[in-house]
C-alpha atoms as a PDB file:
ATOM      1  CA  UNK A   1      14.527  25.327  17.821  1.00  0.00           C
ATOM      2  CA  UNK A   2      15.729  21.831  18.104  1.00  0.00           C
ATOM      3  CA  UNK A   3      19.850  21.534  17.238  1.00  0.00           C
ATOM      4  CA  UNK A   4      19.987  20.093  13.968  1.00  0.00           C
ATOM      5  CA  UNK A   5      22.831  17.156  15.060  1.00  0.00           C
ATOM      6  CA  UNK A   6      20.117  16.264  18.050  1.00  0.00           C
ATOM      7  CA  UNK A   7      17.866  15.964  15.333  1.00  0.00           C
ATOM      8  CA  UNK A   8      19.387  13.240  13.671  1.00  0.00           C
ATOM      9  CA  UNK A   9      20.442  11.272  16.977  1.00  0.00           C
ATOM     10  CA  UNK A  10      16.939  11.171  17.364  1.00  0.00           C
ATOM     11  CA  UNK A  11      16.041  10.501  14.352  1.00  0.00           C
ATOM     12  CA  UNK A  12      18.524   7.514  14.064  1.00  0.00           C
ATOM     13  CA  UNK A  13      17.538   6.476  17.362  1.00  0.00           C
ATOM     14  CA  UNK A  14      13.788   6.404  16.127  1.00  0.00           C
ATOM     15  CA  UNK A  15      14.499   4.562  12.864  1.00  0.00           C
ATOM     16  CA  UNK A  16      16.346   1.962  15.348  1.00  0.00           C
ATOM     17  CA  UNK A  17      13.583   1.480  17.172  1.00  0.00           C
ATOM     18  CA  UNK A  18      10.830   1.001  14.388  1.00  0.00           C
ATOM     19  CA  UNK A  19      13.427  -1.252  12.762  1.00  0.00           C
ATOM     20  CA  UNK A  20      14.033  -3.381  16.152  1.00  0.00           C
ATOM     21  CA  UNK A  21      10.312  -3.621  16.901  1.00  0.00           C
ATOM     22  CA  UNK A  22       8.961  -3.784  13.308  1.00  0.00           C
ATOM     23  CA  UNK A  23      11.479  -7.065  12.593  1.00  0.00           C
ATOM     24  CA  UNK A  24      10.108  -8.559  15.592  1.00  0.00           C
ATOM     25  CA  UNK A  25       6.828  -8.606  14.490  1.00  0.00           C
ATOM     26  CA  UNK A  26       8.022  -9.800  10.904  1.00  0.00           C
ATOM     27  CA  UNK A  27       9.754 -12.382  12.412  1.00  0.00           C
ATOM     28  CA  UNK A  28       7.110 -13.755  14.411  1.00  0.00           C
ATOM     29  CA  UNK A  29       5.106 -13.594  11.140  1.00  0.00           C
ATOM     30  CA  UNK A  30       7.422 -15.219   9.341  1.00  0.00           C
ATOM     31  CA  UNK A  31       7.960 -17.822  11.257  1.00  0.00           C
ATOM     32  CA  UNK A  32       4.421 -18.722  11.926  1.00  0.00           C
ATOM     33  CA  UNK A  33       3.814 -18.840   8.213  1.00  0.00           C
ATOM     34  CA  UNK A  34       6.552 -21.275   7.742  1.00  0.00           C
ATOM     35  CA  UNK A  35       5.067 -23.539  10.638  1.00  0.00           C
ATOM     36  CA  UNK A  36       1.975 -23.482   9.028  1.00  0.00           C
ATOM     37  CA  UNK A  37       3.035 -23.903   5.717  1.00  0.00           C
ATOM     38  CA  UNK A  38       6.020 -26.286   5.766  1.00  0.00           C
ATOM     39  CA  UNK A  39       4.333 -28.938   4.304  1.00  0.00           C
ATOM     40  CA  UNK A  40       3.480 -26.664   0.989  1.00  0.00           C
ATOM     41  CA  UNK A  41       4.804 -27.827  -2.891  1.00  0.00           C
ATOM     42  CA  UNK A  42       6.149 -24.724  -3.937  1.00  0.00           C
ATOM     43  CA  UNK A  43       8.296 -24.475  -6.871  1.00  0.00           C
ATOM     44  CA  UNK A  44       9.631 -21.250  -9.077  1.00  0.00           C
ATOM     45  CA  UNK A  45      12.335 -21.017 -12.066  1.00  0.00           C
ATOM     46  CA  UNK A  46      15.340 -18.351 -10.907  1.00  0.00           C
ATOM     47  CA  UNK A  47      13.907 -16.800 -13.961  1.00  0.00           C
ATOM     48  CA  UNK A  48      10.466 -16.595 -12.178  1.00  0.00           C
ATOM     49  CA  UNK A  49      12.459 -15.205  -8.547  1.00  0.00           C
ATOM     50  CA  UNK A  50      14.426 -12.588 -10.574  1.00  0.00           C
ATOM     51  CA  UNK A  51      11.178 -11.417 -12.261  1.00  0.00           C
ATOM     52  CA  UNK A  52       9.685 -11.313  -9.062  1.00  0.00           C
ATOM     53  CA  UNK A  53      11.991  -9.253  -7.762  1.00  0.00           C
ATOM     54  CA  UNK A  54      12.097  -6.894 -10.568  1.00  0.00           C
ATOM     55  CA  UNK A  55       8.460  -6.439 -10.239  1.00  0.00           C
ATOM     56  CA  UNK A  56       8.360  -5.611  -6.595  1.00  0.00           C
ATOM     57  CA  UNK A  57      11.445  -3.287  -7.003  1.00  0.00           C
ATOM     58  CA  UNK A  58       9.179  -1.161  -9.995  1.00  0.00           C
ATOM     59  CA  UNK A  59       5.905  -1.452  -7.279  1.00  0.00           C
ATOM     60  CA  UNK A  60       8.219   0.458  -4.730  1.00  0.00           C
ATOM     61  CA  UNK A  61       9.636   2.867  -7.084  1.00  0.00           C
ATOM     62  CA  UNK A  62       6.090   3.806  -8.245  1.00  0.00           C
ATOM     63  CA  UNK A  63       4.816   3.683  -4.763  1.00  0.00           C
ATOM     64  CA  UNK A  64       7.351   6.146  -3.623  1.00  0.00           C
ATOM     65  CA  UNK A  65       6.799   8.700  -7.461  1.00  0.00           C
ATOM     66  CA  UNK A  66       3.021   8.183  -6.582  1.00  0.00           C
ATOM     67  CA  UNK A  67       3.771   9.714  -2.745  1.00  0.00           C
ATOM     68  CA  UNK A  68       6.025  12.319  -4.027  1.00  0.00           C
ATOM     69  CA  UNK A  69       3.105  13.331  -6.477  1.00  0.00           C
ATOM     70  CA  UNK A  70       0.437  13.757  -4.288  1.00  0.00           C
ATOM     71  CA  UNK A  71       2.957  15.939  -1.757  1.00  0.00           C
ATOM     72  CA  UNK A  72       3.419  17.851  -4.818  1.00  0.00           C
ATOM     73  CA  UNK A  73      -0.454  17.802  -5.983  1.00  0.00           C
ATOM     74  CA  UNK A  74      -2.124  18.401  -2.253  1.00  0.00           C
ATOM     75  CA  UNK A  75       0.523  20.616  -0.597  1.00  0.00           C
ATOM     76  CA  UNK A  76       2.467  22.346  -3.000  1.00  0.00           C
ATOM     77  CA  UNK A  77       5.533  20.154  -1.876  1.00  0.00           C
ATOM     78  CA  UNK A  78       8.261  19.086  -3.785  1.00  0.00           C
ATOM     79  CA  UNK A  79      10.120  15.983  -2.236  1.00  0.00           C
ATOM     80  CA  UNK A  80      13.227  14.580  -3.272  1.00  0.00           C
ATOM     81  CA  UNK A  81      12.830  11.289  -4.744  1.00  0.00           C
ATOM     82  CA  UNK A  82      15.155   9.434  -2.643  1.00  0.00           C
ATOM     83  CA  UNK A  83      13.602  11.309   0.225  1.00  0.00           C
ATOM     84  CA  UNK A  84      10.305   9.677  -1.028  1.00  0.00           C
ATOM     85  CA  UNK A  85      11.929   5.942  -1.466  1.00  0.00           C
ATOM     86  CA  UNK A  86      12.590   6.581   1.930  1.00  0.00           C
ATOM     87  CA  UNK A  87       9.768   7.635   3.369  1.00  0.00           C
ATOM     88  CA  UNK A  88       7.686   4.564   1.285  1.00  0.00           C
ATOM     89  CA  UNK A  89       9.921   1.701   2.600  1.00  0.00           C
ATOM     90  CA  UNK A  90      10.006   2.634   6.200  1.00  0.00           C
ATOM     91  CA  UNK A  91       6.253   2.797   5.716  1.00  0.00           C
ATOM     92  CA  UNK A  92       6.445  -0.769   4.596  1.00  0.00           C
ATOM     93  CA  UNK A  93       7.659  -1.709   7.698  1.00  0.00           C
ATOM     94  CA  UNK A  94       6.031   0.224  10.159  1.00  0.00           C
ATOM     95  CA  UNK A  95       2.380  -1.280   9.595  1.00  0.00           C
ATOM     96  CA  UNK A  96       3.776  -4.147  11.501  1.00  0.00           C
ATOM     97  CA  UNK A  97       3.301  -1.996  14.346  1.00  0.00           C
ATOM     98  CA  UNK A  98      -0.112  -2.099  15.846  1.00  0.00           C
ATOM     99  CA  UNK A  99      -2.255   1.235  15.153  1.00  0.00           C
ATOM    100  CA  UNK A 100      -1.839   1.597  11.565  1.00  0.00           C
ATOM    101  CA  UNK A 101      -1.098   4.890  12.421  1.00  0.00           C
ATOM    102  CA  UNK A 102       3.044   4.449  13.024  1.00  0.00           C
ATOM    103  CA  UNK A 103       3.910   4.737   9.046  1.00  0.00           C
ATOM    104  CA  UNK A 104       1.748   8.224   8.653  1.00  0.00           C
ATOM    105  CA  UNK A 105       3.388   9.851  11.820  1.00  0.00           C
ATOM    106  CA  UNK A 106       7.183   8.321  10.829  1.00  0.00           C
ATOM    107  CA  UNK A 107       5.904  10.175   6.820  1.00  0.00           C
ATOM    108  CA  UNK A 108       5.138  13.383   8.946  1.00  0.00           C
ATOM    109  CA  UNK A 109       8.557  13.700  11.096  1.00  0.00           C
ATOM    110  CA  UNK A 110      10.813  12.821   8.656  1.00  0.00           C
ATOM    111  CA  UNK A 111       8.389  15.405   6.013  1.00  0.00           C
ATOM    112  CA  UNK A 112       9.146  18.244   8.602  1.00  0.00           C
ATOM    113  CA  UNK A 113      13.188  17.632   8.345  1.00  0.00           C
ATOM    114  CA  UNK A 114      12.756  18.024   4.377  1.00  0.00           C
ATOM    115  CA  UNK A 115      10.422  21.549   5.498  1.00  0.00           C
ATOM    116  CA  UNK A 116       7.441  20.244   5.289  1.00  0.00           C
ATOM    117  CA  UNK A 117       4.651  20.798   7.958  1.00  0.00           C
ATOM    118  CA  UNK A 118       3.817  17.712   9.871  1.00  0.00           C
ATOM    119  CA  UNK A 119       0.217  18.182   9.866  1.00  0.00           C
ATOM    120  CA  UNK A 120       0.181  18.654   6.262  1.00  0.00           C
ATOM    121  CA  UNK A 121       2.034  15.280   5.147  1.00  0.00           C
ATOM    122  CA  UNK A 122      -0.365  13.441   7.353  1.00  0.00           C
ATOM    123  CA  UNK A 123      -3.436  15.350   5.574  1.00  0.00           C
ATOM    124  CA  UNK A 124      -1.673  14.011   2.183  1.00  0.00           C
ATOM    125  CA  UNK A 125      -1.275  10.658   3.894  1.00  0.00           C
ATOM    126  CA  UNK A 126      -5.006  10.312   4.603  1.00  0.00           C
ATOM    127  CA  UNK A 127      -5.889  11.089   0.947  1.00  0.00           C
ATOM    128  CA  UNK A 128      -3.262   8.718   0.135  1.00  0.00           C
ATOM    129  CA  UNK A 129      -4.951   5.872   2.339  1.00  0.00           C
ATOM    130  CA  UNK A 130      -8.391   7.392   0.783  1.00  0.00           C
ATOM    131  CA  UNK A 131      -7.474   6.435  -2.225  1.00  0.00           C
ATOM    132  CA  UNK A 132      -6.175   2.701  -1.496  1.00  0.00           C
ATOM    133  CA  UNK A 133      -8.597   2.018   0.331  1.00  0.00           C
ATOM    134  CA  UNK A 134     -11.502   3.337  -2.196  1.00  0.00           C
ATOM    135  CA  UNK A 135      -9.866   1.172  -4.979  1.00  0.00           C
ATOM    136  CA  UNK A 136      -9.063  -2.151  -3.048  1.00  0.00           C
ATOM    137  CA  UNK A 137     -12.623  -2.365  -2.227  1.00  0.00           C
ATOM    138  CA  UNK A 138     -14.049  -1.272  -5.536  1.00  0.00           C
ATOM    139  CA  UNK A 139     -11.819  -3.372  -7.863  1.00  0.00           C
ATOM    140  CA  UNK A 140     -11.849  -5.941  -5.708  1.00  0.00           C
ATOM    141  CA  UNK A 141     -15.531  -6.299  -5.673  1.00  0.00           C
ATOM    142  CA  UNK A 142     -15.733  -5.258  -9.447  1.00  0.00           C
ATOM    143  CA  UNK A 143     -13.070  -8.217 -10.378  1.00  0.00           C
ATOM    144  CA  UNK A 144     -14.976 -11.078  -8.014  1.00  0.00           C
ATOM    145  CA  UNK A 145     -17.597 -10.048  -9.934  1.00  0.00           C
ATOM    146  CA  UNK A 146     -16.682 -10.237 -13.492  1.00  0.00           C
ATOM    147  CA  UNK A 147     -14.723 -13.375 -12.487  1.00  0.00           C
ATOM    148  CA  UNK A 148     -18.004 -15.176 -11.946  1.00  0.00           C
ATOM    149  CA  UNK A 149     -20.002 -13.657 -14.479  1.00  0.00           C
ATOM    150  CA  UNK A 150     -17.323 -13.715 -17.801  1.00  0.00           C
ATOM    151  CA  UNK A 151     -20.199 -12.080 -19.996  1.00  0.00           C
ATOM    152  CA  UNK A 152     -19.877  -8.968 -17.353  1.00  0.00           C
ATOM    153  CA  UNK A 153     -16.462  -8.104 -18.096  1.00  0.00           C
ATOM    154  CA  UNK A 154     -16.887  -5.079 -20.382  1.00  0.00           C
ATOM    155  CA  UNK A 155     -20.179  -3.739 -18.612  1.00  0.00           C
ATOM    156  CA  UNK A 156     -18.112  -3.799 -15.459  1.00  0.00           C
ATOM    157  CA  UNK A 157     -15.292  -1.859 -17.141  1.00  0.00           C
ATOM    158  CA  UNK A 158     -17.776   0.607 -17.756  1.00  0.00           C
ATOM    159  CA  UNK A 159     -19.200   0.840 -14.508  1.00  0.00           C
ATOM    160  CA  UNK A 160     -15.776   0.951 -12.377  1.00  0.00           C
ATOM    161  CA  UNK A 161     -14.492   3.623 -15.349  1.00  0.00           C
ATOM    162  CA  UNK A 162     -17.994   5.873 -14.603  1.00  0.00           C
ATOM    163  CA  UNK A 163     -17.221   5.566 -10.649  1.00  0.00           C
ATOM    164  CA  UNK A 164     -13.723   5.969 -10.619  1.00  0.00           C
ATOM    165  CA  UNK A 165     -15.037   9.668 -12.917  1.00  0.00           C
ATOM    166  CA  UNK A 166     -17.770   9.945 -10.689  1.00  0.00           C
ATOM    167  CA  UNK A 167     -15.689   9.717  -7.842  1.00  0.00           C
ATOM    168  CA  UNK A 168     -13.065  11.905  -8.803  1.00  0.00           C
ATOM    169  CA  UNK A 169     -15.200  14.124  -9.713  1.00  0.00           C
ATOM    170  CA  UNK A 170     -16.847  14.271  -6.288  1.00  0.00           C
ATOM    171  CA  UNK A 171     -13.567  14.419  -4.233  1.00  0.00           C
ATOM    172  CA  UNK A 172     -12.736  17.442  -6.440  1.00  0.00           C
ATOM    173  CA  UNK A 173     -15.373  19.413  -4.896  1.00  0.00           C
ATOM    174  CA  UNK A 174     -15.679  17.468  -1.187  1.00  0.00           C
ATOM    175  CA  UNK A 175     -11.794  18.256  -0.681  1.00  0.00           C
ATOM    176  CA  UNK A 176     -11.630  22.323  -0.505  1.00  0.00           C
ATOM    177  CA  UNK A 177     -14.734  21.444   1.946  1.00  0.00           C
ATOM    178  CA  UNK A 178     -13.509  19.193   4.404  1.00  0.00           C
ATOM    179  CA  UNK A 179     -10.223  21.411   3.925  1.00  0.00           C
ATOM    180  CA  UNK A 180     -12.182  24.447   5.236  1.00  0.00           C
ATOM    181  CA  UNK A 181     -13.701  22.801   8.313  1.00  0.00           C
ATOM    182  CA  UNK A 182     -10.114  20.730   8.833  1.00  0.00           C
ATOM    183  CA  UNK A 183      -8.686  24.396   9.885  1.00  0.00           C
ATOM    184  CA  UNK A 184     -11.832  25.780  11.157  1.00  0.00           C
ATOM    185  CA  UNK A 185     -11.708  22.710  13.859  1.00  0.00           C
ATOM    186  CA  UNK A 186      -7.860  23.561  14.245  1.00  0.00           C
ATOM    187  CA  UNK A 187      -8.602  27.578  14.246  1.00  0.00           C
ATOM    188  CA  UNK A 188      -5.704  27.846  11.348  1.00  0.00           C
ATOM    189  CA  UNK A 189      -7.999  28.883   8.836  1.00  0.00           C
ATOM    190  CA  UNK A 190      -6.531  29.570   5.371  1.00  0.00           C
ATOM    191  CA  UNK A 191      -8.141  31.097   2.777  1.00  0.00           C
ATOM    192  CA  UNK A 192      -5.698  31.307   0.205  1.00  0.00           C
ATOM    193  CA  UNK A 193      -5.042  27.171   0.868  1.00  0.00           C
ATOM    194  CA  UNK A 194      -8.566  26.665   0.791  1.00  0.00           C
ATOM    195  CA  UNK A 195      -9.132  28.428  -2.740  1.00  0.00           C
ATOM    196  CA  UNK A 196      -6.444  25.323  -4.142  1.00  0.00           C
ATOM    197  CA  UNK A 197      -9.086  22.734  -5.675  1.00  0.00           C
ATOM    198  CA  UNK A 198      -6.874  20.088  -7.145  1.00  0.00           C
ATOM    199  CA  UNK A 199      -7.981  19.060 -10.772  1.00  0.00           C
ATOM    200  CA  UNK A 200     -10.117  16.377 -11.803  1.00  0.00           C
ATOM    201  CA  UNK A 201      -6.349  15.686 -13.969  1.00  0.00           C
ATOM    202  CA  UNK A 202      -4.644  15.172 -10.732  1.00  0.00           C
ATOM    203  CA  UNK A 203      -7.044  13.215  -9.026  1.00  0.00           C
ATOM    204  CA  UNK A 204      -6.865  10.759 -11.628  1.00  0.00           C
ATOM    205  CA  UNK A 205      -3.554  10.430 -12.442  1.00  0.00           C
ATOM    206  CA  UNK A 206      -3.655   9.533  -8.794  1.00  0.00           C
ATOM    207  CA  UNK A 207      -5.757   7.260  -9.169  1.00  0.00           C
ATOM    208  CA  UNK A 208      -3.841   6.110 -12.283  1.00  0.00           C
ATOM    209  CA  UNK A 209      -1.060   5.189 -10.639  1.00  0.00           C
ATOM    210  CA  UNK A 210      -1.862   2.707  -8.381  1.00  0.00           C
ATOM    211  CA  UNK A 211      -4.345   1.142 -10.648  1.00  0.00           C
ATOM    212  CA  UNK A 212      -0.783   0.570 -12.330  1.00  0.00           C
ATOM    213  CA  UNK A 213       0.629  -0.778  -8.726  1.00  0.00           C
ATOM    214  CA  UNK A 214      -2.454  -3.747  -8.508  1.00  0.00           C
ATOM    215  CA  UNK A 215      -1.937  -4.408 -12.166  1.00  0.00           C
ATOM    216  CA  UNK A 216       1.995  -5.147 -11.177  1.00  0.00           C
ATOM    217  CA  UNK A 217       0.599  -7.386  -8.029  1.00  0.00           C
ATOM    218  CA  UNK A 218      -1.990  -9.412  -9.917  1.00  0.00           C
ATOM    219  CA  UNK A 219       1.515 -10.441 -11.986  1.00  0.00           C
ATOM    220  CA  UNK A 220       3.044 -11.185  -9.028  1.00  0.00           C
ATOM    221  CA  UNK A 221       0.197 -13.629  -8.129  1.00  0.00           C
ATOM    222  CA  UNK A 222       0.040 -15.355 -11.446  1.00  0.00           C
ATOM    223  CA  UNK A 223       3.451 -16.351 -10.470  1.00  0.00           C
ATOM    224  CA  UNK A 224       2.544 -17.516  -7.172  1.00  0.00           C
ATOM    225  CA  UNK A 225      -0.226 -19.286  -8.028  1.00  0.00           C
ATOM    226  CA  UNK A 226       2.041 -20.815 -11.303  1.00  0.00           C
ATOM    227  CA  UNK A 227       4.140 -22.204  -8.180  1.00  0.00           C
ATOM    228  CA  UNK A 228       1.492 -23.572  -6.562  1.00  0.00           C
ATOM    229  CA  UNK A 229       0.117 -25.307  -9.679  1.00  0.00           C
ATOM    230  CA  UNK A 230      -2.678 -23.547  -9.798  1.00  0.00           C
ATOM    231  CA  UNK A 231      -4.052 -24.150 -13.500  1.00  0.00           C
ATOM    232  CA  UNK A 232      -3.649 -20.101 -14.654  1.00  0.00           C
ATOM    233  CA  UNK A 233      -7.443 -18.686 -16.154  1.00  0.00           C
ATOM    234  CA  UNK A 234      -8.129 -15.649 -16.714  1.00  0.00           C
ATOM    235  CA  UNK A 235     -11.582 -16.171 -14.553  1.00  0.00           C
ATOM    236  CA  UNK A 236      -9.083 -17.680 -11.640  1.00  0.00           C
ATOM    237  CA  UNK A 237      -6.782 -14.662 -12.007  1.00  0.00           C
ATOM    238  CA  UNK A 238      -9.164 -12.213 -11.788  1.00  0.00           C
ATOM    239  CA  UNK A 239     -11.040 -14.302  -9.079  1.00  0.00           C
ATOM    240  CA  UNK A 240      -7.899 -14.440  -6.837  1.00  0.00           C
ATOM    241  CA  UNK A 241      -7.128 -10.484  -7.741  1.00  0.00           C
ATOM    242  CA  UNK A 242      -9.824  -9.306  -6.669  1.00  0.00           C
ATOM    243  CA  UNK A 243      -9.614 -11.246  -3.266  1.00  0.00           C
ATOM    244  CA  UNK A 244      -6.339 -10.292  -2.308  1.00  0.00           C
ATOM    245  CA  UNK A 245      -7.353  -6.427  -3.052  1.00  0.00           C
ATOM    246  CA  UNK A 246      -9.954  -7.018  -0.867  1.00  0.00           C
ATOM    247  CA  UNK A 247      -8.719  -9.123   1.670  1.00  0.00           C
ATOM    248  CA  UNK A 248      -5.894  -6.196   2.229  1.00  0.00           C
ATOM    249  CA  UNK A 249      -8.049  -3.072   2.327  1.00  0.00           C
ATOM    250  CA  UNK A 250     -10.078  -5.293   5.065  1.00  0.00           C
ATOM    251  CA  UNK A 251      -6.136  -6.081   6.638  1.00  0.00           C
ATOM    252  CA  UNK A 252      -5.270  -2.269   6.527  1.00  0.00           C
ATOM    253  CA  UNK A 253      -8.766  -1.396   8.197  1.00  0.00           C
ATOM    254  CA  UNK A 254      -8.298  -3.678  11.216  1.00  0.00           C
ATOM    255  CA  UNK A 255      -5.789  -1.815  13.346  1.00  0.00           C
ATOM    256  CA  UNK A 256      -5.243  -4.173  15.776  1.00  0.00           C
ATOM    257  CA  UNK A 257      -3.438  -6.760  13.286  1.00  0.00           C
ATOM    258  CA  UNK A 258      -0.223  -5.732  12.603  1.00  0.00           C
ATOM    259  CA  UNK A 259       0.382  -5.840   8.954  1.00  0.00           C
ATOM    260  CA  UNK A 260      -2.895  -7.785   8.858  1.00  0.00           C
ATOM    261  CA  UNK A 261      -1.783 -10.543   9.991  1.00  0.00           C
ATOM    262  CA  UNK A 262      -4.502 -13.194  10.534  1.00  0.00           C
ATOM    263  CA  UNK A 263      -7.337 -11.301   9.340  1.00  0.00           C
ATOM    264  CA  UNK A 264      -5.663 -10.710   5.850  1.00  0.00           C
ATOM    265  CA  UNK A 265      -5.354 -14.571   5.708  1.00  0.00           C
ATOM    266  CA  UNK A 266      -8.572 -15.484   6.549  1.00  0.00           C
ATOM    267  CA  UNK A 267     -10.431 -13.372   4.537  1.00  0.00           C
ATOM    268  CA  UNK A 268      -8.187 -14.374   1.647  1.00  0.00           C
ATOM    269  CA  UNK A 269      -9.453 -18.252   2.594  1.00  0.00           C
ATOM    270  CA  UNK A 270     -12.848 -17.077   3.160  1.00  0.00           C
ATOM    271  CA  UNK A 271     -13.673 -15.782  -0.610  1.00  0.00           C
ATOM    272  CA  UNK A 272     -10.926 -18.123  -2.391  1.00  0.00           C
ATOM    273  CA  UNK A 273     -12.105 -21.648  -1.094  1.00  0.00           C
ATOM    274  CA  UNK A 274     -14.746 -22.087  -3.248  1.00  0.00           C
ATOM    275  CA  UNK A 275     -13.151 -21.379  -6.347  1.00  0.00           C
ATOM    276  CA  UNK A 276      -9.437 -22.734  -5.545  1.00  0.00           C
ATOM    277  CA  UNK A 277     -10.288 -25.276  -2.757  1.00  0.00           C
ATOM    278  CA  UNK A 278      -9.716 -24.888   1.151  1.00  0.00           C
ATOM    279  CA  UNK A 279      -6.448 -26.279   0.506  1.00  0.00           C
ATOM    280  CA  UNK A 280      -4.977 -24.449  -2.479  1.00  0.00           C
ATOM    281  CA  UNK A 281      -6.620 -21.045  -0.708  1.00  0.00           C
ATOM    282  CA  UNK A 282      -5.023 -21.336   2.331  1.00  0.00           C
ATOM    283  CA  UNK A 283      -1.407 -22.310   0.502  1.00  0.00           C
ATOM    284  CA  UNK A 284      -2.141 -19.245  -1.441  1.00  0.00           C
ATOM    285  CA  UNK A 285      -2.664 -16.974   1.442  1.00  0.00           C
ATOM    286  CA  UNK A 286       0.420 -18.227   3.067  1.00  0.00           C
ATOM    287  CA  UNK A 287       2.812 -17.731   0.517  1.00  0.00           C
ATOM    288  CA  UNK A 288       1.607 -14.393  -0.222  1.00  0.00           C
ATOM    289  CA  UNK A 289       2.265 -13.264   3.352  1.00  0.00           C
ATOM    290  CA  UNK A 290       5.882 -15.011   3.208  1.00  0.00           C
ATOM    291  CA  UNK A 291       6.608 -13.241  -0.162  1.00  0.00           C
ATOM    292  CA  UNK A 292       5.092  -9.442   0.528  1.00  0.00           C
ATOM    293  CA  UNK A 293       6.815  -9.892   4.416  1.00  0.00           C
ATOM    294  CA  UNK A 294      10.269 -10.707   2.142  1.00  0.00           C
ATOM    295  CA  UNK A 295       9.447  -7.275   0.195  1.00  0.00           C
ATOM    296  CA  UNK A 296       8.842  -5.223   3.007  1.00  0.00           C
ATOM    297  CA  UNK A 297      12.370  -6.054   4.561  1.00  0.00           C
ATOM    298  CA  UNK A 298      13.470  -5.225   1.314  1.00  0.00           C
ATOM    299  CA  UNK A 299      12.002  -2.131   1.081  1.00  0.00           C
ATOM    300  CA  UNK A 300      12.511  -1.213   4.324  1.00  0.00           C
ATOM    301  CA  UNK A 301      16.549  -2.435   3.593  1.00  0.00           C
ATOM    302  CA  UNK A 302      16.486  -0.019   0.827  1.00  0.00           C
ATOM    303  CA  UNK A 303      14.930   3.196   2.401  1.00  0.00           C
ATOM    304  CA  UNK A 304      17.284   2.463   5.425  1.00  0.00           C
ATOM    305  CA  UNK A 305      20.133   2.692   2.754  1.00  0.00           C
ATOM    306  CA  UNK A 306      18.776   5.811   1.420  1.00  0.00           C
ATOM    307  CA  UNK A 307      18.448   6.999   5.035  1.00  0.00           C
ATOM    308  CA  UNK A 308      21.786   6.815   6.348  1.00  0.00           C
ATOM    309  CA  UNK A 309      23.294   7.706   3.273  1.00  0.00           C
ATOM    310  CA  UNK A 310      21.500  11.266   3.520  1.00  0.00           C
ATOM    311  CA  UNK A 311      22.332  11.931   6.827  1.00  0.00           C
ATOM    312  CA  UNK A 312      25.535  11.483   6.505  1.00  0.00           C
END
């Protein structure tokens, strides 16, 4: 059994550590951006920066309820909520690792100090990235579509209502599956946690939730794009939406970008330059990165705040 105040030196020592490296990387990012895009016209009201602000503060808190939920929903966990906040920002950070896989493991260790099994806060973390993943490249595509084709707005609504259903529906009954052979491959076998199907309810309040988070971001990039001087459409909105869900699922699937970086960008150029111009895509994609690298050091600020205050 590990000593509980040798616990927390390590700990501390490993949130110094992610912080050191992580800001590194954010740096570097940062200041690339800003070489590239000196040159930009970018202009917001301080009402505009405070609302902003107050948007990406309610995207974190719901990030870190949503987390808390599905601890609560897939492994009978209840987290404190500042433990959550915690957990959420330091994951904002830590994609800036390469691997991808930094922010699930740093979820897991600091899940087993609150009781929690580690190998069951990563299992929740993969249904977690499931989820995000399913929904940036469904709405995504769904939104590029309807942006083109007006007239297909409601059929679409339909459509992505029936698969969301569909597919909540269908990870009700593949979960207690993959569950089974998850510890028959581990030799941990559980019966009685293999008998817990979670409801279709659940699944979709899930879902819910950050369907609520994109809704929040596609705000945030009317605002951006109102800086640029972007002339604000619904069509262009949902156009530029439904790239930037898309262009970071395809950032979170390439694990050798850190944060995406690069890959993000240029698929964000890729499927915006024909509606918004080379020019207005790429200023687009560049003060996106500058303004969601911003939020992650504030998230990141705050959960280290949170942090330190509990283990003190």
């Amino acid at each position: 059994m590990i000593d509980p105040k040798l616990q927390q030196t390590l700990l501390r020592a490993a949130v110094g550590v992610l912080v050191v490296v992580s800001l590194s990387g954010l740096g570097i990012a940062a200041l690339k951006n800003f070489e590239d895009g000196r040159d930009i016209a970018f202009e917001l009201s301080a009402p505009a920066w405070f609302f902003l602000l107050a948007i990406q503060a309610v995207v974190l808190v719901i990030a870190a309820y949503a987390w808390r939920f599905s601890l609560k929903a897939f492994a009978q966990f209840e987290m404190p909520f500042d433990s959550a906040l915690a957990q959420t920002g330091l994951m904002q950070l830590s994609k800036y690792i390469p691997g991808k896989v930094w922010g699930i493991l740093v979820k897991g260790w600091m899940s087993r100090s609150q009781g929690l099994p580690f190998k069951d806060s990563v299992r929740v973390s993969l249904v977690e990235q499931f989820v995000t993943m399913g929904l940036g490249l469904v709405g995504g595509l769904t939104l590029l579509v309807t942006a083109a084709q007006p007239a297909a707005l409601l059929p679409a609504v339909v459509f992505v209502a029936a698969l969301a259903s569909a597919g909540a529906v269908g990870f009700v009954h593949i979960y207690p599956f993959l569950l089974k052979h998850y510890h028959r491959f581990r030799g941990t076998a559980n019966p009685e946690e293999i008998t817990r199907i979670p409801r279709l309810t659940t699944v979709s309040f899930l879902v819910g939730q950050h369907i609520l988070i994109w809704c929040l971001v596609a705000s945030v990039i009317a605002v951006l794009l109102a800086g640029l001087g972007v002339d604000l459409e619904i069509e262009s909105l949902a156009t530029v939406t439904g790239a930037t869900m898309l262009s970071v699922t395809i950032g979170l699937i390439a694990f050798f970008a850190p944060g995406g970086i690069g890959i993000r960008e240029g698929s964000l150029i890729l499927l915006l330059s024909h509606s918004l111009g080379v020019e207005n895509a790429a200023m687009f994609a560049i003060c996106l990165r500058l303004w969601t690298t911003a939020y992650d050091v504030l998230a990141s600020a705050t959960a280290g705040i949170v942090l330190l205050k509990g283990l003190k």
